[in-house]
N, C-alpha and C. Protein backbone atom coordinates (compact mmCIF):
# COMPACT_ATOMS: atom_id res chain seq x y z
N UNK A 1 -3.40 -45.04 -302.95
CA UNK A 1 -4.23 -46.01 -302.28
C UNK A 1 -4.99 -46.82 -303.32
N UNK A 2 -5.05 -48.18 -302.83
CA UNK A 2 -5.89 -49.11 -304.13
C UNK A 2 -7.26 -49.22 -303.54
N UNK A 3 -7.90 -49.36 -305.18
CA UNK A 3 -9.55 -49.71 -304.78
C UNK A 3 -9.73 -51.10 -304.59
N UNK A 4 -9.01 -51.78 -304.60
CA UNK A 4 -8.80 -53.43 -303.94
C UNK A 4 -9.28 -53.49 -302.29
N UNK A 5 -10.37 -54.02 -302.00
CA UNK A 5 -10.42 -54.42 -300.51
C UNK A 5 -9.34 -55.13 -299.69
N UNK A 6 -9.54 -54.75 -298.72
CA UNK A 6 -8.77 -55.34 -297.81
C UNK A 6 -8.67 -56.70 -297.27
N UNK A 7 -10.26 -57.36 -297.29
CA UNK A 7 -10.71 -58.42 -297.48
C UNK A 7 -11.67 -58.87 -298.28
N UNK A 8 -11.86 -59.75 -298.49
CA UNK A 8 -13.03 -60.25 -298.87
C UNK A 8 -14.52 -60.47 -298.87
N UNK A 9 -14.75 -59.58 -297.56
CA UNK A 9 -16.11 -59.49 -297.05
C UNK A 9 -16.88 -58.44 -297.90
N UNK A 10 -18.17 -58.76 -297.54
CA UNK A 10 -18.88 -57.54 -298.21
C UNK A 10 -19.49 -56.42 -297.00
N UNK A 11 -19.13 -57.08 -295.86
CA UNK A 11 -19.69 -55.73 -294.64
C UNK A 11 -20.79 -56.29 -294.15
N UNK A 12 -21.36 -56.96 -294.83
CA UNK A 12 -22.89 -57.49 -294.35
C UNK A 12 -22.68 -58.64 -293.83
N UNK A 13 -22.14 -59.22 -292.27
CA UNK A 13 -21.93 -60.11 -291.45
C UNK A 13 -20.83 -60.78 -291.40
N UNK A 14 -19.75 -60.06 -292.17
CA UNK A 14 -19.02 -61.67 -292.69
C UNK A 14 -18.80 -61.86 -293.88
N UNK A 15 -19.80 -61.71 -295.10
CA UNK A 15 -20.10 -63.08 -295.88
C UNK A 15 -18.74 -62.97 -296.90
N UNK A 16 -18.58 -63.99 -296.81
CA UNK A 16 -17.29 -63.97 -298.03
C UNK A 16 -17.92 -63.58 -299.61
N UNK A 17 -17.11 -62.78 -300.11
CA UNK A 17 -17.95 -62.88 -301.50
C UNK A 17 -17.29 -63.73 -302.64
N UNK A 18 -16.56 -64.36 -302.46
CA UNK A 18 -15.90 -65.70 -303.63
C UNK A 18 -16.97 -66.51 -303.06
N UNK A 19 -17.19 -66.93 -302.41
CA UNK A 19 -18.42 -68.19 -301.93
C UNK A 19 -19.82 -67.87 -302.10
N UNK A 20 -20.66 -66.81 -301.80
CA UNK A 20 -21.79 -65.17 -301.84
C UNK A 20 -22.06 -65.11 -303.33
N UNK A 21 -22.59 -65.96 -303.77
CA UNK A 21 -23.33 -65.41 -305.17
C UNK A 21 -24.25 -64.22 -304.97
N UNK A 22 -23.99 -63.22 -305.92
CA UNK A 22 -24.55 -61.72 -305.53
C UNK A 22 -26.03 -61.80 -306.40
N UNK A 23 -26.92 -61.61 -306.41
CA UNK A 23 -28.16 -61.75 -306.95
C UNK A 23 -28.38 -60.28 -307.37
N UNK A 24 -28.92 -59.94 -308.25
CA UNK A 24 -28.86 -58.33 -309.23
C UNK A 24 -29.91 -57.83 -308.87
N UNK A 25 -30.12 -56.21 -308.93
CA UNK A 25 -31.75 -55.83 -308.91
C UNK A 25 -32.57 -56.33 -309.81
N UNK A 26 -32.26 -56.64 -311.05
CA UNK A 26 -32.46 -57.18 -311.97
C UNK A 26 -33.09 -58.45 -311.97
N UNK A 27 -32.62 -59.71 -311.69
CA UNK A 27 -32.92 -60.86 -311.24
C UNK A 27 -34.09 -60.91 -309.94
N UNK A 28 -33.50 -60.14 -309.27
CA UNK A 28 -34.24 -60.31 -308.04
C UNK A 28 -36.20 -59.57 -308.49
N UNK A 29 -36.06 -58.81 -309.14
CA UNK A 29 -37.16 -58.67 -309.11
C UNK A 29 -37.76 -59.37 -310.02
N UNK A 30 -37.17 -59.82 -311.28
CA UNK A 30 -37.69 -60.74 -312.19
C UNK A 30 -38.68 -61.97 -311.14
N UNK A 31 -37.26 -62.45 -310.52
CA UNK A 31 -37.62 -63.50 -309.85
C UNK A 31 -38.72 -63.36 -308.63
N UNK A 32 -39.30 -62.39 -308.20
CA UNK A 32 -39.88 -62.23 -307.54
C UNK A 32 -41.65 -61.42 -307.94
N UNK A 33 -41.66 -61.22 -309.15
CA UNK A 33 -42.51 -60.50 -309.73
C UNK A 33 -43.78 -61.52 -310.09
N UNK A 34 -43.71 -62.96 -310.34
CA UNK A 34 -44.21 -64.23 -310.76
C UNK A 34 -44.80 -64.76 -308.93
N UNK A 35 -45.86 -64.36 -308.79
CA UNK A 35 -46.26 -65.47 -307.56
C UNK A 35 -45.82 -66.34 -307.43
N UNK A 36 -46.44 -67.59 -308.15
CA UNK A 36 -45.35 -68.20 -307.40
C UNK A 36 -44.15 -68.71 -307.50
N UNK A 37 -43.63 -68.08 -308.36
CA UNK A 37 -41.83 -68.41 -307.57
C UNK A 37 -41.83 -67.36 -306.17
N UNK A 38 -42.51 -66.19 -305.88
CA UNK A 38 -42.91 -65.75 -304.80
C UNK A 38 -42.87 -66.25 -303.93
N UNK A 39 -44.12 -67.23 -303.97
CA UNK A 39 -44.69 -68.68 -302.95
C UNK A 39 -42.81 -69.49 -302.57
N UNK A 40 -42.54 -70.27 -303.62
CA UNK A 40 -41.49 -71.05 -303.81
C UNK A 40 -40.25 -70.46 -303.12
N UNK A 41 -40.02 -69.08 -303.42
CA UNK A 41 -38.94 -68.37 -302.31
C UNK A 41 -39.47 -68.17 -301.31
N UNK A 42 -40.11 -68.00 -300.98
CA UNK A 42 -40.98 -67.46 -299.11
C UNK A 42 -40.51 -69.09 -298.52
N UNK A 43 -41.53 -70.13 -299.20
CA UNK A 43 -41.30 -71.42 -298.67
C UNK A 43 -40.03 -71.94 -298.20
N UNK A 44 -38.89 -71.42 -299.00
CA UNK A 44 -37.98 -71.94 -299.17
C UNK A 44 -36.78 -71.40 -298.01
N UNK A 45 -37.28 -69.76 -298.02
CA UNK A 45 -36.44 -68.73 -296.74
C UNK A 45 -37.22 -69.70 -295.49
N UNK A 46 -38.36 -70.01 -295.57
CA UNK A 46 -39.18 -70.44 -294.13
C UNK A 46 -38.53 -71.63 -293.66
N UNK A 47 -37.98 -72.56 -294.27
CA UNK A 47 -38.34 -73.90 -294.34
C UNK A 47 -36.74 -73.98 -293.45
N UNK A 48 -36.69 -74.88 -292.59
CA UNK A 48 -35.61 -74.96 -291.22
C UNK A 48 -34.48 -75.95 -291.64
N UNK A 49 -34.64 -76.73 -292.55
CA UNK A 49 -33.62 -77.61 -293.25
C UNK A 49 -32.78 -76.87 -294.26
N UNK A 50 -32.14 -77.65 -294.60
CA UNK A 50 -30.59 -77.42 -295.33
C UNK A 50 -31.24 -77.20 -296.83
N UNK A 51 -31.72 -78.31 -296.86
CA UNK A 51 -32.37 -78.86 -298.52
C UNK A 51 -33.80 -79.04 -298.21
N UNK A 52 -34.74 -78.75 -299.35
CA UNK A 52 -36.15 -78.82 -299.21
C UNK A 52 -36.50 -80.10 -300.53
N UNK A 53 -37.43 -81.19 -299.72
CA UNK A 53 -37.43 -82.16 -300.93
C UNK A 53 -38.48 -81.50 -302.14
N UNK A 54 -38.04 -81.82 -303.27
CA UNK A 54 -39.11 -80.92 -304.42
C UNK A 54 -40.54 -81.28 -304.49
N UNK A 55 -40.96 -83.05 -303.76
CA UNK A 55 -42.21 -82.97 -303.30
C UNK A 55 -43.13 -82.35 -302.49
N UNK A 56 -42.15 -81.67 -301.12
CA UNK A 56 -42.52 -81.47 -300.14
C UNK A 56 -42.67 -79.12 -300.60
N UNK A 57 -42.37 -79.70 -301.17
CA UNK A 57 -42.30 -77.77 -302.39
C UNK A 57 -43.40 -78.08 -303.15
N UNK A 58 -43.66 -79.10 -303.66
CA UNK A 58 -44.75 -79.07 -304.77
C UNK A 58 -45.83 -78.93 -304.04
N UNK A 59 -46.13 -79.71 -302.52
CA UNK A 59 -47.12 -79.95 -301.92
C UNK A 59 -47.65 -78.25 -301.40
N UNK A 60 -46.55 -77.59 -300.89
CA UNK A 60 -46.65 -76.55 -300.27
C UNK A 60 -47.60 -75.77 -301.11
N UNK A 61 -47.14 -75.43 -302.27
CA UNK A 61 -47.75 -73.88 -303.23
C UNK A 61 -48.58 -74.98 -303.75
N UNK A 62 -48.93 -76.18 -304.01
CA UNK A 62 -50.43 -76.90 -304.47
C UNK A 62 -51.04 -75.89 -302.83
N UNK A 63 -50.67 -76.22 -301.71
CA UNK A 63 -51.89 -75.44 -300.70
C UNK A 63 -51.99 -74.44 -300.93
N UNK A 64 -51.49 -73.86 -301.26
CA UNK A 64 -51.64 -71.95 -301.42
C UNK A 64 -52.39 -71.72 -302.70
N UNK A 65 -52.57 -72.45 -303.59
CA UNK A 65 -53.52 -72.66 -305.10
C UNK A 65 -54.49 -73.48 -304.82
N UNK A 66 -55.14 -73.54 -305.89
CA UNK A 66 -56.32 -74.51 -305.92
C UNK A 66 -56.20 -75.74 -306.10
N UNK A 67 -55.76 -76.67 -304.95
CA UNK A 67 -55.73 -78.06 -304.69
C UNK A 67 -56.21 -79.05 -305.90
N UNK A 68 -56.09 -79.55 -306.46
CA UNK A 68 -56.76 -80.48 -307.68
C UNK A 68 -55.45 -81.95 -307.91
N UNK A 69 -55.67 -83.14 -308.39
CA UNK A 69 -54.54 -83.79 -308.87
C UNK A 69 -54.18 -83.12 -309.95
N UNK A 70 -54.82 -82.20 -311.27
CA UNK A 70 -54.56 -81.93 -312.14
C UNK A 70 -53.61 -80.73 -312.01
N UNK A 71 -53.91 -79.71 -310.60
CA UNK A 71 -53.51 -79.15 -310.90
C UNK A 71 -52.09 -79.48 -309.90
N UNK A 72 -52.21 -80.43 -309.63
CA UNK A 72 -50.71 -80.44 -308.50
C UNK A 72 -49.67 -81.29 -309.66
N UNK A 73 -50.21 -81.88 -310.47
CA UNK A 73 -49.30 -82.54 -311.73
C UNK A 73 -48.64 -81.16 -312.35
N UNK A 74 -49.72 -79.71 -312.41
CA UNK A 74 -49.00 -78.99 -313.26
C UNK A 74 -48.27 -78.13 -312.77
N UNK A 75 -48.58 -77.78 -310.75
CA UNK A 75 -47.52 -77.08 -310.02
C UNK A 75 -46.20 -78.09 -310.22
N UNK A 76 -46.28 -79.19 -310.23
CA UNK A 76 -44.96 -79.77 -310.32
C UNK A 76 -44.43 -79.60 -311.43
N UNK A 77 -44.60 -79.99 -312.76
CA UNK A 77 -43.86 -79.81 -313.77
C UNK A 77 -43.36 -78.06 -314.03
N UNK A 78 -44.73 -77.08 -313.39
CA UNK A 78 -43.86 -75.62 -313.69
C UNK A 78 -42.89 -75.38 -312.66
N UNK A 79 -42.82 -76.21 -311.71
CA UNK A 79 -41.80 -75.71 -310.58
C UNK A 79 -40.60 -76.27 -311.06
N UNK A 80 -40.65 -77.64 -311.51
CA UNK A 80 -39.21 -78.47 -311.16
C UNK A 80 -38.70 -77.79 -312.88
N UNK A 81 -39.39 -77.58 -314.14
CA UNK A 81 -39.23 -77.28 -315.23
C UNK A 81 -38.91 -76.19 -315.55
N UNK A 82 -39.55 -74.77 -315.03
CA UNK A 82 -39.80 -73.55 -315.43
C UNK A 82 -39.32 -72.39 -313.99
N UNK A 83 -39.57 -73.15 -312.68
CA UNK A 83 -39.46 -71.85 -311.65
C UNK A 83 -37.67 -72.00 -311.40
N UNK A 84 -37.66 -73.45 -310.67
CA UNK A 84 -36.64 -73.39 -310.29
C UNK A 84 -35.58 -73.59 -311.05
N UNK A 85 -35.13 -73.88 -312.09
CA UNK A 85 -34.37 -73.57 -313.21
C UNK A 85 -34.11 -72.27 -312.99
N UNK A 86 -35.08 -71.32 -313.20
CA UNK A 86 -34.68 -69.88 -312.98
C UNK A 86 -33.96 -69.18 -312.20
N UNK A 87 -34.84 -69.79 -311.21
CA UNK A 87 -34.24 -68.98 -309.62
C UNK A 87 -32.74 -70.08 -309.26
N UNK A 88 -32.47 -70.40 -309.77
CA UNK A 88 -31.38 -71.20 -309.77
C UNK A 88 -30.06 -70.28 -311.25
N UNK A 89 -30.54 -70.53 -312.04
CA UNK A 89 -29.77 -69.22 -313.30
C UNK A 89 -29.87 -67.67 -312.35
N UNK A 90 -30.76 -67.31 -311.58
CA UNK A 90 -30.61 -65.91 -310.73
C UNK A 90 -30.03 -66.39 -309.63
N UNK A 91 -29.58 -67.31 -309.28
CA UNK A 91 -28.78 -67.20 -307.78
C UNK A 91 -29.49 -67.20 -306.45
N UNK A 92 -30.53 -67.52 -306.47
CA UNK A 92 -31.57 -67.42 -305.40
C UNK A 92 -31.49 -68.97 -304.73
N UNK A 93 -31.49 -69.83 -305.65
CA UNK A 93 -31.98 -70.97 -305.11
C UNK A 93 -30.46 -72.22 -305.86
N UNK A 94 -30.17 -73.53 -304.73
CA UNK A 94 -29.52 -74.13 -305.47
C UNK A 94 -30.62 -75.40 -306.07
N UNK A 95 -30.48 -75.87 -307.33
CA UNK A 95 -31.74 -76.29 -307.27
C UNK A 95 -30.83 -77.98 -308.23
N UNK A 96 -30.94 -79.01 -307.16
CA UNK A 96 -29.99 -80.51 -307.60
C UNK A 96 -31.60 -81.62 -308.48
N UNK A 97 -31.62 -81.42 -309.26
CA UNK A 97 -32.72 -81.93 -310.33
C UNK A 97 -32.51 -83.68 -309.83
N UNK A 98 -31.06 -84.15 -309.87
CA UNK A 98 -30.57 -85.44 -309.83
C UNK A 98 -31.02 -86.05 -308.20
N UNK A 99 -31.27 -85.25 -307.43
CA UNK A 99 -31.22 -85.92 -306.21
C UNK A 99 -33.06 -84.87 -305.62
N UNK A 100 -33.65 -84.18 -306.77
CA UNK A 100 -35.06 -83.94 -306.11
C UNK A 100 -35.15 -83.18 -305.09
N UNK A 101 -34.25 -82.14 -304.52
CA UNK A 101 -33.94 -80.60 -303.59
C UNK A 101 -33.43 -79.88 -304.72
N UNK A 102 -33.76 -78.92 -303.34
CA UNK A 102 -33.57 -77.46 -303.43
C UNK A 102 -33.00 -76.62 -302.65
N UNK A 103 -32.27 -75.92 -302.26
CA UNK A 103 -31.66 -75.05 -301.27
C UNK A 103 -31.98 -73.18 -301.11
N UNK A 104 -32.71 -72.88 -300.24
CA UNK A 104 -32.23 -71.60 -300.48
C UNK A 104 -31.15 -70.97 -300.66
N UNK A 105 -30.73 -69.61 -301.60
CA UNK A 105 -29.14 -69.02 -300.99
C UNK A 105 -29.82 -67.71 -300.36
N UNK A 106 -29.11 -67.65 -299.49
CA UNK A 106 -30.02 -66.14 -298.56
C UNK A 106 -29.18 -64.85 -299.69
N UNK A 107 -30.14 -63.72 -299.91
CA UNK A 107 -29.53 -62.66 -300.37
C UNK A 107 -30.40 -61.34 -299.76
N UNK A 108 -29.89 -60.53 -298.95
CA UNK A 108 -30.27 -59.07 -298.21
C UNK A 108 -30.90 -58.80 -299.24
N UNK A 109 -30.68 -58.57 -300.15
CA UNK A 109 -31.31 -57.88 -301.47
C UNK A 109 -32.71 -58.59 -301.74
N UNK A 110 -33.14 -59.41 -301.94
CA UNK A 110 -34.63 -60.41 -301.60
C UNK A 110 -35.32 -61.40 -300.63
N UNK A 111 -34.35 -60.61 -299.37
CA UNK A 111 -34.95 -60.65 -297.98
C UNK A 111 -35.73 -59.29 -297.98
N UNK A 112 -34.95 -57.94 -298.59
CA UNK A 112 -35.64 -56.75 -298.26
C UNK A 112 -36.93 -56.70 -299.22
N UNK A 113 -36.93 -56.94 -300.50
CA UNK A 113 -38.01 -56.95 -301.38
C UNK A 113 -39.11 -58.14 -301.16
N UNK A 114 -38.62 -59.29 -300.07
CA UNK A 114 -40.02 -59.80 -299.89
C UNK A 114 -40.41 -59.55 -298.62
N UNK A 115 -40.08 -58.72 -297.74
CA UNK A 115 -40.39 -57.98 -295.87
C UNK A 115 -41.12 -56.96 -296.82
N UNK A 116 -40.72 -56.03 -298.00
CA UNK A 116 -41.74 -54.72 -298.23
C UNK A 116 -42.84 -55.28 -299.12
N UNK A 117 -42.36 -56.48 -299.92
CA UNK A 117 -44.05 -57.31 -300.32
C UNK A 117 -44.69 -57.43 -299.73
N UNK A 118 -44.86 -58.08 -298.73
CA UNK A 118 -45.30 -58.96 -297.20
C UNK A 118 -46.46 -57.54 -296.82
N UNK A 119 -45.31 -56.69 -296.31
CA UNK A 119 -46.04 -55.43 -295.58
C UNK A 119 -46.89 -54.76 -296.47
N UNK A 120 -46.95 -54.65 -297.98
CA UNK A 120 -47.61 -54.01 -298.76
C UNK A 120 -48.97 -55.10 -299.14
N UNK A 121 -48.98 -56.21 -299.21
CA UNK A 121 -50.00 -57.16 -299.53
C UNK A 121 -51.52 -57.37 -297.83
N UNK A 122 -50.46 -57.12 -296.83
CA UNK A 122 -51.55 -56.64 -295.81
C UNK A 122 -52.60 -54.97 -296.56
């Protein structure tokens, strides 16, 4: 008998895994260990569109911080420069610099680590 699947799925709904970028324990907690890229993934699982515009991201985690122009100049440059670059190299996020979105990619693996954040921060 071969250790070759039968298909392509991974068991978890469906998902194809040639298309299913797999996100690591590794990554995932990196990426989740930094508030806000925290903020930036929560926003991003929440948010009901396809693509999230990177203004409408900058605006968000400026509310969740301390509101300032100074400091919303510098949520923007660490988000579009430093977060999402990342979470984009970890597979979390697709992140199009040229056109100013962002996409979530859903992964079970940091759906479950931000439901036991969530519940542990109450």
């Amino acid at each position: 008998m071969s250790d070759v699947p039968l298909d392509s799925t991974d068991g978890r709904s469906g998902t194809d895994l040639d298309t299913t970028p797999s996100v690591t324990p590794e990554d995932a907690f990196a990426a989740l260990a930094d508030p806000r890229r925290r903020t930036v993934v929560t926003a991003l699982r929440e948010h009901t569109g396809d693509t999230m515009a990177i203004e409408t991201l900058v605006d968000h985690v400026v509310s969740q911080e301390a509101p300032s122009a100074a400091t919303r100049r510098h949520v923007h440059t660490s988000i579009t420069d430093v977060e999402l670059p990342k979470l984009d190299d970890w597979g979390l996020v697709e992140y199009d610099c040229a056109r100013s979105t962002v996409r979530y990619i859903a992964s079970p693996l940091v759906e479950g680590l931000l439901a036991h954040i969530a519940e542990n921060d109450r």
